[in-house]
C-alpha atoms as a PDB file:
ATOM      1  CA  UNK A   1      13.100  -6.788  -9.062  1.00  0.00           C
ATOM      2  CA  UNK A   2      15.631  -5.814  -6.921  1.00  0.00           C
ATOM      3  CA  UNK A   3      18.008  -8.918  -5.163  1.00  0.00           C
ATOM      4  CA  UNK A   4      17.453  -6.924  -1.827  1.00  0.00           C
ATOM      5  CA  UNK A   5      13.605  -7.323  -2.462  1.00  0.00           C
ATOM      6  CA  UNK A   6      14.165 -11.094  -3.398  1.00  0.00           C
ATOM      7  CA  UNK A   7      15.895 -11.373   0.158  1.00  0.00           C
ATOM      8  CA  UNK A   8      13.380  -9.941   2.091  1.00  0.00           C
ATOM      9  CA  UNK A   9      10.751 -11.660   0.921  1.00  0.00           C
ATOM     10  CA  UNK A  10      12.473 -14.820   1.741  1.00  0.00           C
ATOM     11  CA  UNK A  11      13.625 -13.800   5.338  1.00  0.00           C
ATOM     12  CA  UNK A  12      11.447 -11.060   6.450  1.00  0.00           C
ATOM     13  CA  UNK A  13       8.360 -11.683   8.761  1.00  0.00           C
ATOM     14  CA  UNK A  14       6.442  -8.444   7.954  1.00  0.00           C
ATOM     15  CA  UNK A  15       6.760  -8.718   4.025  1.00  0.00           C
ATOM     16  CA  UNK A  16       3.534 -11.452   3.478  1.00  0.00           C
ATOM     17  CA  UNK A  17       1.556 -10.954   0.668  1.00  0.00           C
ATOM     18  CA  UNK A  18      -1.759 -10.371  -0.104  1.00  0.00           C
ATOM     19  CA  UNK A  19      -3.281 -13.481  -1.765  1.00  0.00           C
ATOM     20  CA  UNK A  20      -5.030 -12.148  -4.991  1.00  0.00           C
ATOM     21  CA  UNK A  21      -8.739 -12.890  -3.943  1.00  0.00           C
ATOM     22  CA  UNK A  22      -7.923 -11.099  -1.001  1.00  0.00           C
ATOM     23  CA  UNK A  23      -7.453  -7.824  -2.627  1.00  0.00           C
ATOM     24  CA  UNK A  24     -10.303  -8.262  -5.121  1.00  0.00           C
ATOM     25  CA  UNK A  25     -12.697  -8.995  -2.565  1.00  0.00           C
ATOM     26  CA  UNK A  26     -11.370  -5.674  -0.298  1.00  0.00           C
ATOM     27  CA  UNK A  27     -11.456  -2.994  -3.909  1.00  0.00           C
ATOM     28  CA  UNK A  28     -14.802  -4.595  -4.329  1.00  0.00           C
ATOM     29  CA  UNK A  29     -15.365  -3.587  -1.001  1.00  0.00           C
ATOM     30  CA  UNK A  30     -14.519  -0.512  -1.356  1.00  0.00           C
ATOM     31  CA  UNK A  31     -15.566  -0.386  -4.891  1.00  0.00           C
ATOM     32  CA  UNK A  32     -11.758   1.350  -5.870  1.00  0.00           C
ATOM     33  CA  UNK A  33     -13.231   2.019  -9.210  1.00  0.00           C
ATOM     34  CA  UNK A  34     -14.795   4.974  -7.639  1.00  0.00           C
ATOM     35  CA  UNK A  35     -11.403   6.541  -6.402  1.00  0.00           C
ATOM     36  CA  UNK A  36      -9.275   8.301  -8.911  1.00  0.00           C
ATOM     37  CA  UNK A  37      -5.755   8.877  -7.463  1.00  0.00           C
ATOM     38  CA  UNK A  38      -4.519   5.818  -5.165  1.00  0.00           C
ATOM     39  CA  UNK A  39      -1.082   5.363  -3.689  1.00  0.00           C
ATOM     40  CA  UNK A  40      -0.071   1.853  -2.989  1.00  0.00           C
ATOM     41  CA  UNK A  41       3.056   2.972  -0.786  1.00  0.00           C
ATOM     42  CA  UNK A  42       3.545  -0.952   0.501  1.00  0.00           C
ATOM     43  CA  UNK A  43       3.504  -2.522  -2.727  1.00  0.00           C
ATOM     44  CA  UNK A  44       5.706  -2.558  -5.697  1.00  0.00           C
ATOM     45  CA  UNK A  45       6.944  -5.687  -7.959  1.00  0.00           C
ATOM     46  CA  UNK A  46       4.963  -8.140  -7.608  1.00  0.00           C
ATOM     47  CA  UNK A  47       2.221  -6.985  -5.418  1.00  0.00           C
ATOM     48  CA  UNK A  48      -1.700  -8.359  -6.471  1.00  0.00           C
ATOM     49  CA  UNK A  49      -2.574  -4.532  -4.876  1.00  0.00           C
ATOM     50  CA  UNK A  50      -0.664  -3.039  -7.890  1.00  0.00           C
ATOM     51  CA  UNK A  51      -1.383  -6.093 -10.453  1.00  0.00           C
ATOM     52  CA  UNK A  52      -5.116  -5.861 -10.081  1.00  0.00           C
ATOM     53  CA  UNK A  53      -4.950  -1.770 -10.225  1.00  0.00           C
ATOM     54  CA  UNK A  54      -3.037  -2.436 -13.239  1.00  0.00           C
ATOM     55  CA  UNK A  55      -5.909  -5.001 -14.590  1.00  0.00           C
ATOM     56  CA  UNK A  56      -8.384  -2.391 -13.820  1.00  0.00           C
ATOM     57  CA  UNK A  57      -6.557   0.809 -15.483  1.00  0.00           C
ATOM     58  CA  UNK A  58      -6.133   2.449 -12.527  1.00  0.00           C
ATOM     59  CA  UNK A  59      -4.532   5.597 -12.056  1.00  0.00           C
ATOM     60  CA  UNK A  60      -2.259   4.906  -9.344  1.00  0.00           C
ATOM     61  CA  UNK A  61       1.414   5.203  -7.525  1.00  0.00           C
ATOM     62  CA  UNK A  62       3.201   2.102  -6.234  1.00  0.00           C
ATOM     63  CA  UNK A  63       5.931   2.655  -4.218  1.00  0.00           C
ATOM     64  CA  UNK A  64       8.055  -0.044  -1.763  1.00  0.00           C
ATOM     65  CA  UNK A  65      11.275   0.779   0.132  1.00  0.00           C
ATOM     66  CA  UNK A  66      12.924  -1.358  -2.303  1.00  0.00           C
ATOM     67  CA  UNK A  67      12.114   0.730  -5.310  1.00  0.00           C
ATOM     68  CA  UNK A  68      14.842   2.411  -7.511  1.00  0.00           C
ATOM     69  CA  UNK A  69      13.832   5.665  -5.613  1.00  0.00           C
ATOM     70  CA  UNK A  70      13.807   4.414  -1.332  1.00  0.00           C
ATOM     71  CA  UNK A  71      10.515   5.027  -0.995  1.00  0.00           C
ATOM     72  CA  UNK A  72      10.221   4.741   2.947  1.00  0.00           C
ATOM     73  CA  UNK A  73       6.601   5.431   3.834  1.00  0.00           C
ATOM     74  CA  UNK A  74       7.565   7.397   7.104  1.00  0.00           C
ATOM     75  CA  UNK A  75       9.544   9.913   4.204  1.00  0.00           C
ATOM     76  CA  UNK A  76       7.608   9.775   1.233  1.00  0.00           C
ATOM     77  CA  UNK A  77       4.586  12.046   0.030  1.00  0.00           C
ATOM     78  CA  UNK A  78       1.488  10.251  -1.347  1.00  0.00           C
ATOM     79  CA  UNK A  79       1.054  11.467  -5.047  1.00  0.00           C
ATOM     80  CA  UNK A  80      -0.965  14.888  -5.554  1.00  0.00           C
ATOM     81  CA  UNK A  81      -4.769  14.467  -4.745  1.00  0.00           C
ATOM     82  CA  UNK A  82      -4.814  11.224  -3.237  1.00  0.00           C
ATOM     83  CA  UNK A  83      -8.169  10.416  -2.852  1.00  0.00           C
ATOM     84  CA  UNK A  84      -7.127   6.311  -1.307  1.00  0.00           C
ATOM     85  CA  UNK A  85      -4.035   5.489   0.026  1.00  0.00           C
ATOM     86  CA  UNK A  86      -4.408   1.234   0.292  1.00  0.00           C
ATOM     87  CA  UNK A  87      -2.307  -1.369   1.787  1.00  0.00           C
ATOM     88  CA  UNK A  88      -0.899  -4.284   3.680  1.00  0.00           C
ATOM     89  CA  UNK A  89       1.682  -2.712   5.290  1.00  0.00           C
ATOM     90  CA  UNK A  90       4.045  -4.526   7.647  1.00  0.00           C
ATOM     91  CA  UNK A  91       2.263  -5.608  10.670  1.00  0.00           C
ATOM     92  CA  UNK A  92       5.778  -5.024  13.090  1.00  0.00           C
ATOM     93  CA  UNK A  93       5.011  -0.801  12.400  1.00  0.00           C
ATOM     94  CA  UNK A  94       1.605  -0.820  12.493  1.00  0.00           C
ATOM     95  CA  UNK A  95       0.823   1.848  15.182  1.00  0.00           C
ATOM     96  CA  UNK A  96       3.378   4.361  13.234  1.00  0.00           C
ATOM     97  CA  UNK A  97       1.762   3.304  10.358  1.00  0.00           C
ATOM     98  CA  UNK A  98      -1.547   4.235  11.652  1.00  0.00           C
ATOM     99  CA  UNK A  99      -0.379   7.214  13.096  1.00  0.00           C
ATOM    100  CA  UNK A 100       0.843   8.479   9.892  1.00  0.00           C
ATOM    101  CA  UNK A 101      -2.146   7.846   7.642  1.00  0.00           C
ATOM    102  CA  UNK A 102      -4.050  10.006  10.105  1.00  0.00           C
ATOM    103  CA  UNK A 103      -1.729  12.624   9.835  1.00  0.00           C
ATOM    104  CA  UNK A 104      -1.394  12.613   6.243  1.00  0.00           C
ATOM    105  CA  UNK A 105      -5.400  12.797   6.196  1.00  0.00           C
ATOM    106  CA  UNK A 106      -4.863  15.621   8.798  1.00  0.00           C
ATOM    107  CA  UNK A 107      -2.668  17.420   6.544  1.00  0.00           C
ATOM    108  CA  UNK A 108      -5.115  16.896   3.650  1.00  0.00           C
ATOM    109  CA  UNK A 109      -2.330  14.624   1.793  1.00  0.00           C
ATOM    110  CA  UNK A 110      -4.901  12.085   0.932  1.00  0.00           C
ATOM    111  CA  UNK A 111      -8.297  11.740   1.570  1.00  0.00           C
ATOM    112  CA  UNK A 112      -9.021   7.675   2.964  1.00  0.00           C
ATOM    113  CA  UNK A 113      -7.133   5.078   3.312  1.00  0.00           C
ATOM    114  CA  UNK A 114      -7.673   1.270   3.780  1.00  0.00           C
ATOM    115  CA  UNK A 115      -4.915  -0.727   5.829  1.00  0.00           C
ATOM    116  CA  UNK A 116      -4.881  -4.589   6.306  1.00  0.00           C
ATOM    117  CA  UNK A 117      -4.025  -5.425   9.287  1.00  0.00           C
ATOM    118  CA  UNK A 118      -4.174  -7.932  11.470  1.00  0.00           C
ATOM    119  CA  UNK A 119      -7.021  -8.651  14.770  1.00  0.00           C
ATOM    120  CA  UNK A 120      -5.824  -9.005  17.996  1.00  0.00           C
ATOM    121  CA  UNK A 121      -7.561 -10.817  20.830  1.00  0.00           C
END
């Protein structure tokens, strides 16, 4: 892991992660064993998105601003034939964030995404 990912975690209010029963109840939810291309583009290292998708032999692409590569979500393109794009993504850019997955399913650049997020009274 990167020591800029080590720092953020520490001092960052968006980066919270997703406790592990979280994210088996939501991809038996969504039963993610049906999906066949998924793009994780919130979750890298030590994520329990990418650990359990790991578990289950997923085929999927993590990718985290703090990667080797940069990957910024508002720049980078979901793998080829996304069929999920799943996350918790940070809850300070959600409305971008939204706005983006739509467009991406707009532009046919995946085809359904899940988003944790939080509710607001």
């Amino acid at each position: 892991m990167s020591i800029e990912y080590e720092k953020d975690k520490c001092m960052n209010a968006d980066h919270v992660a997703t406790p592990r029963w979280v994210v088996e109840n939501i991809y038996s939810l969504i039963k993610v064993d049906d999906f066949e291309n998924i793009w994780l583009p919130f979750n890298n290292y030590d994520s329990e998105f990418k650990l359990k998708a790991s578990e289950l032999n997923l085929q999927y692409k993590a990718t985290h601003i703090f990667d080797d590569l940069g990957s910024d979500f508002f720049t980078t393109e979901p793998p080829e034939n996304c069929d999920l794009m799943i996350s918790n993504p940070p809850f300070s850019q959600q409305n971008e964030i939204i706005a983006r997955s739509f467009k991406l399913i707009d532009q046919k650049a995946i085809q359904s995404f899940a988003l944790l997020l939080p509710l607001v009274h």
